[in-house]
C-alpha atoms as a PDB file:
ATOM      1  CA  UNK A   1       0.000   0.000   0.000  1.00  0.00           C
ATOM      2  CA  UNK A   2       1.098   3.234   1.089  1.00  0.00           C
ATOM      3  CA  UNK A   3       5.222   1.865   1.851  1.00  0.00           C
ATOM      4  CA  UNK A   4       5.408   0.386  -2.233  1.00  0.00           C
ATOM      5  CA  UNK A   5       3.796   4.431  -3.118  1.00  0.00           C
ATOM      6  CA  UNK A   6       6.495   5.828  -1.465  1.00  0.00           C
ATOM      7  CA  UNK A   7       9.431   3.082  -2.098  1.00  0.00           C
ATOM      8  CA  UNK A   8      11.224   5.187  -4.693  1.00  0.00           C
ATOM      9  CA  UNK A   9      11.003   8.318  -2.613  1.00  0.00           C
ATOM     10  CA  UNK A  10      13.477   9.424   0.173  1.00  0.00           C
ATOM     11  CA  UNK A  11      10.992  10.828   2.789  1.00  0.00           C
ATOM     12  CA  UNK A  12      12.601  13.641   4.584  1.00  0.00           C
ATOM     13  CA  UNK A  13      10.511  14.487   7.574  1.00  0.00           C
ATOM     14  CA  UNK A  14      11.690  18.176   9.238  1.00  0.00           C
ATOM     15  CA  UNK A  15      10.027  18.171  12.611  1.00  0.00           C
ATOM     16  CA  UNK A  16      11.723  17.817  16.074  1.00  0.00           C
ATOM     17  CA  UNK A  17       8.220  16.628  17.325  1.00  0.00           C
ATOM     18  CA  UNK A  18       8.598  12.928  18.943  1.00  0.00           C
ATOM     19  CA  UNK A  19       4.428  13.220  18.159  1.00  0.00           C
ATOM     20  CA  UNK A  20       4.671  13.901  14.602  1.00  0.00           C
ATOM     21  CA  UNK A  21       7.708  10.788  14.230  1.00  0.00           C
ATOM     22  CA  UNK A  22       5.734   8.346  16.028  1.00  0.00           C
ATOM     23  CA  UNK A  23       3.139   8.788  13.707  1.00  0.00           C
ATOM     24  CA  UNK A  24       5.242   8.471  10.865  1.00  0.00           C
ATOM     25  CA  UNK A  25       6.495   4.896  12.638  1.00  0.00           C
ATOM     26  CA  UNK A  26       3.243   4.122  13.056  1.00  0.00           C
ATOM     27  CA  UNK A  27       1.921   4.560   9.625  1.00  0.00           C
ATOM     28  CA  UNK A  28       5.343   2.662   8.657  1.00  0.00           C
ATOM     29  CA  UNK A  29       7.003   5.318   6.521  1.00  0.00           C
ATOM     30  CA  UNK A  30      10.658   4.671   6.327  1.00  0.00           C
ATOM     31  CA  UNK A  31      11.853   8.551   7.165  1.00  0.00           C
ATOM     32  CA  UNK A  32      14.936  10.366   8.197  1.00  0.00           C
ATOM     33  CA  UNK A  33      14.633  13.425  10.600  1.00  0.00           C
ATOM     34  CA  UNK A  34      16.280  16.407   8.937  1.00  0.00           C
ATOM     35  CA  UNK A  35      16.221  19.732  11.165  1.00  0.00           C
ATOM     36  CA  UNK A  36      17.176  23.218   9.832  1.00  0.00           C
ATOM     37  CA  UNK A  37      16.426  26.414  12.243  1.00  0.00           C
ATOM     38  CA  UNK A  38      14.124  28.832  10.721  1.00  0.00           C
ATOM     39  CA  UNK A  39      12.494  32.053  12.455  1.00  0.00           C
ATOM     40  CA  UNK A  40       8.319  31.074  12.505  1.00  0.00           C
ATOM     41  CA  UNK A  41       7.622  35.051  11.602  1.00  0.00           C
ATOM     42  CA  UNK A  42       4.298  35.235   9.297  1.00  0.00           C
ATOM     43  CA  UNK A  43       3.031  38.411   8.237  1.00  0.00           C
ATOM     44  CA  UNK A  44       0.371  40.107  10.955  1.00  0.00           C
ATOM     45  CA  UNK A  45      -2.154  40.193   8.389  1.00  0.00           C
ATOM     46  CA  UNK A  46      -2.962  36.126   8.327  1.00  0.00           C
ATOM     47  CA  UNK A  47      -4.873  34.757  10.034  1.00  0.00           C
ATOM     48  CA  UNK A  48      -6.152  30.920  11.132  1.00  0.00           C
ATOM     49  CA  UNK A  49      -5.148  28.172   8.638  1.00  0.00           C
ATOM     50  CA  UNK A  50      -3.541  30.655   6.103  1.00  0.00           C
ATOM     51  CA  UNK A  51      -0.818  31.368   9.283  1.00  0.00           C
ATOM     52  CA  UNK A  52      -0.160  27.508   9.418  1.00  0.00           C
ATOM     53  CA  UNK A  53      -0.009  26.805   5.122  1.00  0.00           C
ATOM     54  CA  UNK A  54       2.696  29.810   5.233  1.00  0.00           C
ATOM     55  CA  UNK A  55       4.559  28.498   7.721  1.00  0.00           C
ATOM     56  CA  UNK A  56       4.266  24.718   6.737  1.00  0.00           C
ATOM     57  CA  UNK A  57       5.884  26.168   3.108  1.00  0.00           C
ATOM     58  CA  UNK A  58       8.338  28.635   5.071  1.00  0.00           C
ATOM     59  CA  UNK A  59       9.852  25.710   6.773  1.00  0.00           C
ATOM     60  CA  UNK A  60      11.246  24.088   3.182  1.00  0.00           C
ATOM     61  CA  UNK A  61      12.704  27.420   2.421  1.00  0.00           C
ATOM     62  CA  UNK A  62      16.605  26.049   4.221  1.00  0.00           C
ATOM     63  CA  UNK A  63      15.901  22.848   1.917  1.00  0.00           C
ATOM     64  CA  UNK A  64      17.533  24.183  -1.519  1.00  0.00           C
ATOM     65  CA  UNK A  65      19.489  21.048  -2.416  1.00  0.00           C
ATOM     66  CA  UNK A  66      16.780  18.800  -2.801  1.00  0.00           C
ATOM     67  CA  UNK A  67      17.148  15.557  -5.005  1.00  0.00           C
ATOM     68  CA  UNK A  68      14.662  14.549  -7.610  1.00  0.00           C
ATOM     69  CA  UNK A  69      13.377  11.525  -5.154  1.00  0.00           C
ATOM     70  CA  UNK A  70      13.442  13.664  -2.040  1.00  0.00           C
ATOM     71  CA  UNK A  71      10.332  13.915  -0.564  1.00  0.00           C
ATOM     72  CA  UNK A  72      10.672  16.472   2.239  1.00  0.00           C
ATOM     73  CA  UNK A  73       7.238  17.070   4.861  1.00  0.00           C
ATOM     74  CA  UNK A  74       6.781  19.777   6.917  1.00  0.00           C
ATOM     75  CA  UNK A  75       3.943  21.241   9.296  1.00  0.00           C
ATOM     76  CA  UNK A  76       2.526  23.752  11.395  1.00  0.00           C
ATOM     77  CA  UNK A  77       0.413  23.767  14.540  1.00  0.00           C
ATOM     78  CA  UNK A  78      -1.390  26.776  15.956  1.00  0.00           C
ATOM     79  CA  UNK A  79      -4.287  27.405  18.541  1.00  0.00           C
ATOM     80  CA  UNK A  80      -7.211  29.763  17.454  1.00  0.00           C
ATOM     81  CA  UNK A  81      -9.044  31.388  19.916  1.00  0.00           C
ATOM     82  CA  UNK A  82     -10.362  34.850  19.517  1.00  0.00           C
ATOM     83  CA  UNK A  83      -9.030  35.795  16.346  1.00  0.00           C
ATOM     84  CA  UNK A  84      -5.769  35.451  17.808  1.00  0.00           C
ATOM     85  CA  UNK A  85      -2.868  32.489  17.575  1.00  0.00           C
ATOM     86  CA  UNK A  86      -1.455  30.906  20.466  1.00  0.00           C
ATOM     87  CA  UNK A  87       1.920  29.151  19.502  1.00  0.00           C
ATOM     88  CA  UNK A  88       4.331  27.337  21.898  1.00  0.00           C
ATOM     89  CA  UNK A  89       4.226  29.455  25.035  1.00  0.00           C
ATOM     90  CA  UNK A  90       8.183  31.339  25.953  1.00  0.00           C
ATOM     91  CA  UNK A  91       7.674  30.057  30.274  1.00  0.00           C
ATOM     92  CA  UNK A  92       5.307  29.131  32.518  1.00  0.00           C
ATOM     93  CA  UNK A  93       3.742  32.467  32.888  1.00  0.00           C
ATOM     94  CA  UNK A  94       3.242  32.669  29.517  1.00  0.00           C
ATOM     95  CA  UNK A  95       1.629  28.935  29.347  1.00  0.00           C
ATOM     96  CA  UNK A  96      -0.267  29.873  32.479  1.00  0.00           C
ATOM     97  CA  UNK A  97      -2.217  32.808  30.577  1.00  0.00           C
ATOM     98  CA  UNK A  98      -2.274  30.793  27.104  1.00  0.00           C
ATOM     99  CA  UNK A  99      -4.289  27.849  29.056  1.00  0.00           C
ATOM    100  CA  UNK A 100      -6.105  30.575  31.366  1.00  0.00           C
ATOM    101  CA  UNK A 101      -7.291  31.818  27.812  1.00  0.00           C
ATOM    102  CA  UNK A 102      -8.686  28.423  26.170  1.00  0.00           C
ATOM    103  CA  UNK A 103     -10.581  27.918  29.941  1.00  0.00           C
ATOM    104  CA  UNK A 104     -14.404  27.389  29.667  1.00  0.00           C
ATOM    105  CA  UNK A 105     -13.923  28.024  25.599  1.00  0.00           C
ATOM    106  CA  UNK A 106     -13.725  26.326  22.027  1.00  0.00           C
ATOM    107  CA  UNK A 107     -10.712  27.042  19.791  1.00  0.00           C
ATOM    108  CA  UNK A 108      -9.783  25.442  16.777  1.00  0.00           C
ATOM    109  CA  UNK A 109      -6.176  23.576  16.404  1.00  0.00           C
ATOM    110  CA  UNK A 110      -5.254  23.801  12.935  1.00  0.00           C
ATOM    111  CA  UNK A 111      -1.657  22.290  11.137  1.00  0.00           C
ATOM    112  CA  UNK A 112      -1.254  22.259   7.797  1.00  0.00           C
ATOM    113  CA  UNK A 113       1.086  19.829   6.051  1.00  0.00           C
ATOM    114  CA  UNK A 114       3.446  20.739   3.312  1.00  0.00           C
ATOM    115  CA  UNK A 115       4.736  17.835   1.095  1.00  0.00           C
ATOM    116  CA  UNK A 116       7.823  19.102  -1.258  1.00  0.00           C
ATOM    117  CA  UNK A 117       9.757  17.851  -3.824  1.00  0.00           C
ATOM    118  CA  UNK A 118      11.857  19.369  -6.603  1.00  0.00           C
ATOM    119  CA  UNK A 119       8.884  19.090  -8.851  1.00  0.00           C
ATOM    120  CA  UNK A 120       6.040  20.147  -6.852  1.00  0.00           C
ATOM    121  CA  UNK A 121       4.514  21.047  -3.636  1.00  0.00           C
ATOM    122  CA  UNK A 122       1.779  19.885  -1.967  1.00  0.00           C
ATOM    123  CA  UNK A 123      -0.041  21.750   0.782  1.00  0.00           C
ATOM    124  CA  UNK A 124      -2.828  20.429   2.954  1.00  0.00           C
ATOM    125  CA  UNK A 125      -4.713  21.156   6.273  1.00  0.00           C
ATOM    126  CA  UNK A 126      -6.872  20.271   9.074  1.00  0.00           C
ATOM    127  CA  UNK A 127      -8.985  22.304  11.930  1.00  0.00           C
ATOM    128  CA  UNK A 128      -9.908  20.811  15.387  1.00  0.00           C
ATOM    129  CA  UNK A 129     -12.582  22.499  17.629  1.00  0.00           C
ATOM    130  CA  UNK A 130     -11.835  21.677  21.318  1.00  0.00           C
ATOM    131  CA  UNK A 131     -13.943  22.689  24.423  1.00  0.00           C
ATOM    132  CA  UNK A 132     -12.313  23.401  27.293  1.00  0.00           C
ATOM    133  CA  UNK A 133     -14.126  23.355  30.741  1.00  0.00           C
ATOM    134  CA  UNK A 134     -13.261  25.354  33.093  1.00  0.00           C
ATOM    135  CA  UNK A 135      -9.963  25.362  34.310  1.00  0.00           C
ATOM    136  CA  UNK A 136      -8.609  25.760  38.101  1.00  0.00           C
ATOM    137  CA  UNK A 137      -5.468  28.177  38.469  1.00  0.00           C
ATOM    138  CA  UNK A 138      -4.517  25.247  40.274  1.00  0.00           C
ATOM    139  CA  UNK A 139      -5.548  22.703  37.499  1.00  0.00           C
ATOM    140  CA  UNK A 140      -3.351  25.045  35.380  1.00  0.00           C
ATOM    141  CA  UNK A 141      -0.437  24.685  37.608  1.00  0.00           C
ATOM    142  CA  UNK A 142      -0.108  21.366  38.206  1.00  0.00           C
ATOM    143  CA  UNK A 143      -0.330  20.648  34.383  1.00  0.00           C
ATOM    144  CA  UNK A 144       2.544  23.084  33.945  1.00  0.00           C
ATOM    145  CA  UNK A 145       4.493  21.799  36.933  1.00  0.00           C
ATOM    146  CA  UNK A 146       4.235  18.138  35.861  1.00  0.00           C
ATOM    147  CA  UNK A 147       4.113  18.277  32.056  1.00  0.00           C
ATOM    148  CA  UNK A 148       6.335  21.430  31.094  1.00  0.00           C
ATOM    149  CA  UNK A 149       4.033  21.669  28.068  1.00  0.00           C
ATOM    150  CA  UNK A 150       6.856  24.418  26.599  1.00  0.00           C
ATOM    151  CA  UNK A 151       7.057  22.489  23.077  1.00  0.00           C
ATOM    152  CA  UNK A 152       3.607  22.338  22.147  1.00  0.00           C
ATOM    153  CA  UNK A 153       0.797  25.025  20.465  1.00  0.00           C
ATOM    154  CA  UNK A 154      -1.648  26.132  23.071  1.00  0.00           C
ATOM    155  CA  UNK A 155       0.503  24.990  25.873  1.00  0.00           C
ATOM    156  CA  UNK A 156      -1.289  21.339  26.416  1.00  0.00           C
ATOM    157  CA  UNK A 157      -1.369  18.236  24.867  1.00  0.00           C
ATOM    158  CA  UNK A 158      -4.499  16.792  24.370  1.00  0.00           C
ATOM    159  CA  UNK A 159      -3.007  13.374  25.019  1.00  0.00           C
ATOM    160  CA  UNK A 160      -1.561  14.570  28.366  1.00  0.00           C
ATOM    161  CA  UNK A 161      -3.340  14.515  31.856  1.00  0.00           C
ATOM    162  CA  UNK A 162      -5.201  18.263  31.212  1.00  0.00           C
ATOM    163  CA  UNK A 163      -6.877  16.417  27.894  1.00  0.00           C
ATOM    164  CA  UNK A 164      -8.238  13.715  30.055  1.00  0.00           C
ATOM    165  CA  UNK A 165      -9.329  16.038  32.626  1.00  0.00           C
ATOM    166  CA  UNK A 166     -10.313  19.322  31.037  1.00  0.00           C
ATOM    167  CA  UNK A 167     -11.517  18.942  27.577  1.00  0.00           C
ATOM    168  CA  UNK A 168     -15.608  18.570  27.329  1.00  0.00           C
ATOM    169  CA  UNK A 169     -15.634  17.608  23.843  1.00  0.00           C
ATOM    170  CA  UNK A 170     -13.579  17.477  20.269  1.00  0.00           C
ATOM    171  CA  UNK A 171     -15.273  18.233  16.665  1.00  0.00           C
ATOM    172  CA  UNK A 172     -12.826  16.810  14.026  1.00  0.00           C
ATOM    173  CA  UNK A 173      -9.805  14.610  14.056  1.00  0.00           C
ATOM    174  CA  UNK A 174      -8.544  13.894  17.334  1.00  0.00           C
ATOM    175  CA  UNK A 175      -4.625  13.556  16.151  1.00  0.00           C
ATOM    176  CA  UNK A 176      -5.015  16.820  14.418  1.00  0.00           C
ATOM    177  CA  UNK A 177      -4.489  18.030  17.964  1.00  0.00           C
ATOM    178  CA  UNK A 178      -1.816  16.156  18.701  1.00  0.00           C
ATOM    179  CA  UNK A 179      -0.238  17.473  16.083  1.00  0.00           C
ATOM    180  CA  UNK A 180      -0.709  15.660  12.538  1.00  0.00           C
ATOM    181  CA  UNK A 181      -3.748  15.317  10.704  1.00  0.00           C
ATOM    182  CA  UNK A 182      -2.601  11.895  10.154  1.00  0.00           C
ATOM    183  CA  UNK A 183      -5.863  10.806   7.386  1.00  0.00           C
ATOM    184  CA  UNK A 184      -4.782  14.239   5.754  1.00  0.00           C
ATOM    185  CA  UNK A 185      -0.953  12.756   4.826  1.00  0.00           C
ATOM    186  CA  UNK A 186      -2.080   9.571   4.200  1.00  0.00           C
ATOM    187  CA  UNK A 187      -4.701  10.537   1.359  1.00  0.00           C
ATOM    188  CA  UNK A 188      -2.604  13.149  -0.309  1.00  0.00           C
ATOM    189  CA  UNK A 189       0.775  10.235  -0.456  1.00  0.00           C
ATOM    190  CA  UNK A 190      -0.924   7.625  -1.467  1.00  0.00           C
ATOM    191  CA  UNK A 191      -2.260   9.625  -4.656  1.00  0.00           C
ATOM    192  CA  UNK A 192       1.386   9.942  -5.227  1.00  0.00           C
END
């Protein structure tokens, strides 16, 4: 199936997340982790999913040696709330208000996928609508405290304790919020 699609491809997969690699194990694409540092500034004037597509594409910008199997994947997570993205909070503070913000609300998670190669570009995404009840300042805390939630969008993982004690209820794909809209990748390769 979707390993003989891709056998004559070199899958390049630029994401530190251990998330966004376990799925790729999971789905058993053969992948090397390739990391190159690039500054996640979008222009002010974006907003929602158009924020994550740019930043999905910006992220194959350091990628300018390419080979004609190469297959490079990159992606973008941000939280929604208010016409306003949360990223990956800079401290605990800063998680403390981002979490203090999604408390007794919906938001949307939304990643978009970009799937490169010298000859094209692919660029797909998902949205996620999460409910939040309401959150203790000491709910918040402890999550913080235990989980150090400093690498993800939104400051929680939905997987993580404050998912299975704060979230009322999830519209769309569930591993869209943790971080790949797994059914997303999988229907855009295997057209490949």
């Amino acid at each position: 199936m979707l390993q003989e699609k891709l056998a004559n491809y070199n899958i390049i997969l630029a994401s530190k997340s251990p998330r966004r690699q376990q799925f790729f194990k999971d789905l058993d694409i053969p992948f090397t982790v390739q990391l190159k540092e690039i500054e996640e500034i979008y222009p002010k004037e974006l907003q929602g999913v158009a924020i994550t597509d740019y930043l999905a594409t910006l992220k194959t910008k350091p990628f300018t040696d390419l080979q004609y199997n190469d297959l490079l994947i990159t992606s973008d997570t941000i939280v929604w709330i208010e016409n306003k993205a949360l990223g990956k909070p800079a401290n605990a503070t800063d998680a403390f208000t981002m979490l203090k913000t999604l408390s007794g609300k919906a938001h949307q998670v939304i990643t978009s996928i970009s799937i490169k190669n010298p000859k094209f570009q692919i660029i797909t995404n998902d949205s996620t609508t999460v409910i939040f009840k309401e959150l203790t300042d000491q709910e918040i805390h402890y999550y913080i405290k235990t989980y150090k939630p400093f690498d993800k969008a939104g400051a929680y993982g939905i997987q993580e304790w404050i998912g299975f004690i704060g979230i009322d209820k999830i519209e769309g794909s569930y591993f869209n919020v943790v971080g790949l809209p797994v059914h997303k990748l999988y229907k855009e390769l295997i057209k490949l």
